[in-house]
C-alpha atoms as a PDB file:
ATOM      1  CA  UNK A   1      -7.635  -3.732 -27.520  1.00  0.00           C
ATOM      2  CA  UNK A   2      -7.710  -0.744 -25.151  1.00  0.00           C
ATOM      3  CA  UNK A   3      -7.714   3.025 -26.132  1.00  0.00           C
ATOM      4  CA  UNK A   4      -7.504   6.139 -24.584  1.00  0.00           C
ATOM      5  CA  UNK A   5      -8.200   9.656 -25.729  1.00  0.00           C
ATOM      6  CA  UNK A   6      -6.234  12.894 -24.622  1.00  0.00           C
ATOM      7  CA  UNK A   7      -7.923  15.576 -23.832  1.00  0.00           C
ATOM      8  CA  UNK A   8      -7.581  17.432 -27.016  1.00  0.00           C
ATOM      9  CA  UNK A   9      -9.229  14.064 -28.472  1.00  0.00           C
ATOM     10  CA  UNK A  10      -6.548  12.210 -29.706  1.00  0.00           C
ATOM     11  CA  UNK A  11      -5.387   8.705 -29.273  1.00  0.00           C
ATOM     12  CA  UNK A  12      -2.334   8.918 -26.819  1.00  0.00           C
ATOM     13  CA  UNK A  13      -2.639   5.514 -25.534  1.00  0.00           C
ATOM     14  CA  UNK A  14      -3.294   2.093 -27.687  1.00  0.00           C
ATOM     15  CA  UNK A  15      -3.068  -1.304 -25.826  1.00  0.00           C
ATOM     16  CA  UNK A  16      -3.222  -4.841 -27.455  1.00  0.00           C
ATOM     17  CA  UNK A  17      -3.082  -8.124 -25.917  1.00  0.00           C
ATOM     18  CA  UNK A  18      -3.411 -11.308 -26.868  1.00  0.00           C
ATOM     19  CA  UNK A  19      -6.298 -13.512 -25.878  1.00  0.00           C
ATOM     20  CA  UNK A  20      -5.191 -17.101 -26.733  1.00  0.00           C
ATOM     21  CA  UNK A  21      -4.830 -19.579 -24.119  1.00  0.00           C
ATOM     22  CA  UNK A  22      -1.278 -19.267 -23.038  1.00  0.00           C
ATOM     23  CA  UNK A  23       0.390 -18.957 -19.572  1.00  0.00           C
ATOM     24  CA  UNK A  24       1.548 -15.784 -19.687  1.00  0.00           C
ATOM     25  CA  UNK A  25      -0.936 -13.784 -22.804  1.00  0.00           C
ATOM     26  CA  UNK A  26       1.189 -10.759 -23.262  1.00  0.00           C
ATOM     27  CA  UNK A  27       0.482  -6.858 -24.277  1.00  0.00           C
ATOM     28  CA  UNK A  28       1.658  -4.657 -25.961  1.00  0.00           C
ATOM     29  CA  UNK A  29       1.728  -0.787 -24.633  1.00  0.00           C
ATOM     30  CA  UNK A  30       2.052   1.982 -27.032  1.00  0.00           C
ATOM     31  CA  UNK A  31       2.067   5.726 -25.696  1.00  0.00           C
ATOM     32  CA  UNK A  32       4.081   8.661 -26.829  1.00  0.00           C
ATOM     33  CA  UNK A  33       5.326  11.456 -25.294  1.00  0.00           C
ATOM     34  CA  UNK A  34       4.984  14.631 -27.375  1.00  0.00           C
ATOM     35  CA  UNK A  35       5.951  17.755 -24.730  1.00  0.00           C
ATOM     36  CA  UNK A  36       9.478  18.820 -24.751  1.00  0.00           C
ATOM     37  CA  UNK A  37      10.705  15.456 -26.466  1.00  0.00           C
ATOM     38  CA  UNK A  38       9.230  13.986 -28.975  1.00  0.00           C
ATOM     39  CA  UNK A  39       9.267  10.170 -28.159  1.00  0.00           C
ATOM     40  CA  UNK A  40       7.243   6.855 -29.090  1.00  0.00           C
ATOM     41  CA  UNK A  41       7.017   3.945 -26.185  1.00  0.00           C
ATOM     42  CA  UNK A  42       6.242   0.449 -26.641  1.00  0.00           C
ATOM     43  CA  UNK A  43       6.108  -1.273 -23.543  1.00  0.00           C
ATOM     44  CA  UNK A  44       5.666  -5.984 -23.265  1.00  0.00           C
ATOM     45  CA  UNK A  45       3.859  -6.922 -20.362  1.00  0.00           C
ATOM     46  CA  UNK A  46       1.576 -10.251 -19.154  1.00  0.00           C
ATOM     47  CA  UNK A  47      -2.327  -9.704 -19.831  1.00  0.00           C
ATOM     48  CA  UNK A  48      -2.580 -10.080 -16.073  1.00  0.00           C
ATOM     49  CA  UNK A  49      -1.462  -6.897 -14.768  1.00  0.00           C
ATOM     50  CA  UNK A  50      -3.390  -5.181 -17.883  1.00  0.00           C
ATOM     51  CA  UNK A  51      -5.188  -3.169 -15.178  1.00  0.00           C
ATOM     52  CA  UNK A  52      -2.456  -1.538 -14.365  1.00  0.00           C
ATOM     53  CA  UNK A  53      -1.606  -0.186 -17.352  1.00  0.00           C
ATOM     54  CA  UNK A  54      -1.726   3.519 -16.265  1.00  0.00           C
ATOM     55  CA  UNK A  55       0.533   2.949 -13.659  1.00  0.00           C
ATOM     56  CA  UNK A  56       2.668   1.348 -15.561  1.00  0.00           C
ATOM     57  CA  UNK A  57       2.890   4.225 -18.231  1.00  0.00           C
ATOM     58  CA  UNK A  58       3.283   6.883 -16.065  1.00  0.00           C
ATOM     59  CA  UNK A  59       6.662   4.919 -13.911  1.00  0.00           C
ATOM     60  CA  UNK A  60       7.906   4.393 -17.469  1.00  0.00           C
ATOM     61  CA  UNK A  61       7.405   8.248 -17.955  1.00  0.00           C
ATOM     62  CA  UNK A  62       8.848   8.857 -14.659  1.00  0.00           C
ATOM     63  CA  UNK A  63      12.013   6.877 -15.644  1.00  0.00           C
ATOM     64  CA  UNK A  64      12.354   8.269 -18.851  1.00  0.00           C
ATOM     65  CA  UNK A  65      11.821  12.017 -17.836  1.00  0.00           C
ATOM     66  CA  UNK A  66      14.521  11.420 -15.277  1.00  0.00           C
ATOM     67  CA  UNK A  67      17.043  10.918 -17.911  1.00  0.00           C
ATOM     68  CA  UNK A  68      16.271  14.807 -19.098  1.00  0.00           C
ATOM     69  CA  UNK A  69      17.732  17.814 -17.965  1.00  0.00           C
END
């Protein structure tokens, strides 16, 4: 499990993978977006790439932001 804290304190970023012994372990990313839309993300990745995650979130924010106007 992986959290991380805004800067206001809150929880804006909650990570869980699973740690079995499978090829491909997988996460699950959950982040929300809370400015001018009001949106919850749940991203399914392998454990592998887990420290990536930021970069992940924010070219999933870039792609979603793109779609507003």
């Amino acid at each position: 499990i992986f959290v991380h804290w805004n800067e206001q304190g809150h929880v804006d970023t909650y990570i869980k993978c699973y740690n079995g012994k499978v090829l491909q372990p997988p996460c699950t990313h959950y982040f929300t977006l809370d400015d001018e839309i009001k949106l919850s993300i749940d991203l399914s990745y392998d454990r592998y790439v887990l420290h990536d995650w930021k970069q992940i979130e924010d070219a999933a924010k870039e792609a979603i932001y793109g779609f507003v106007q």
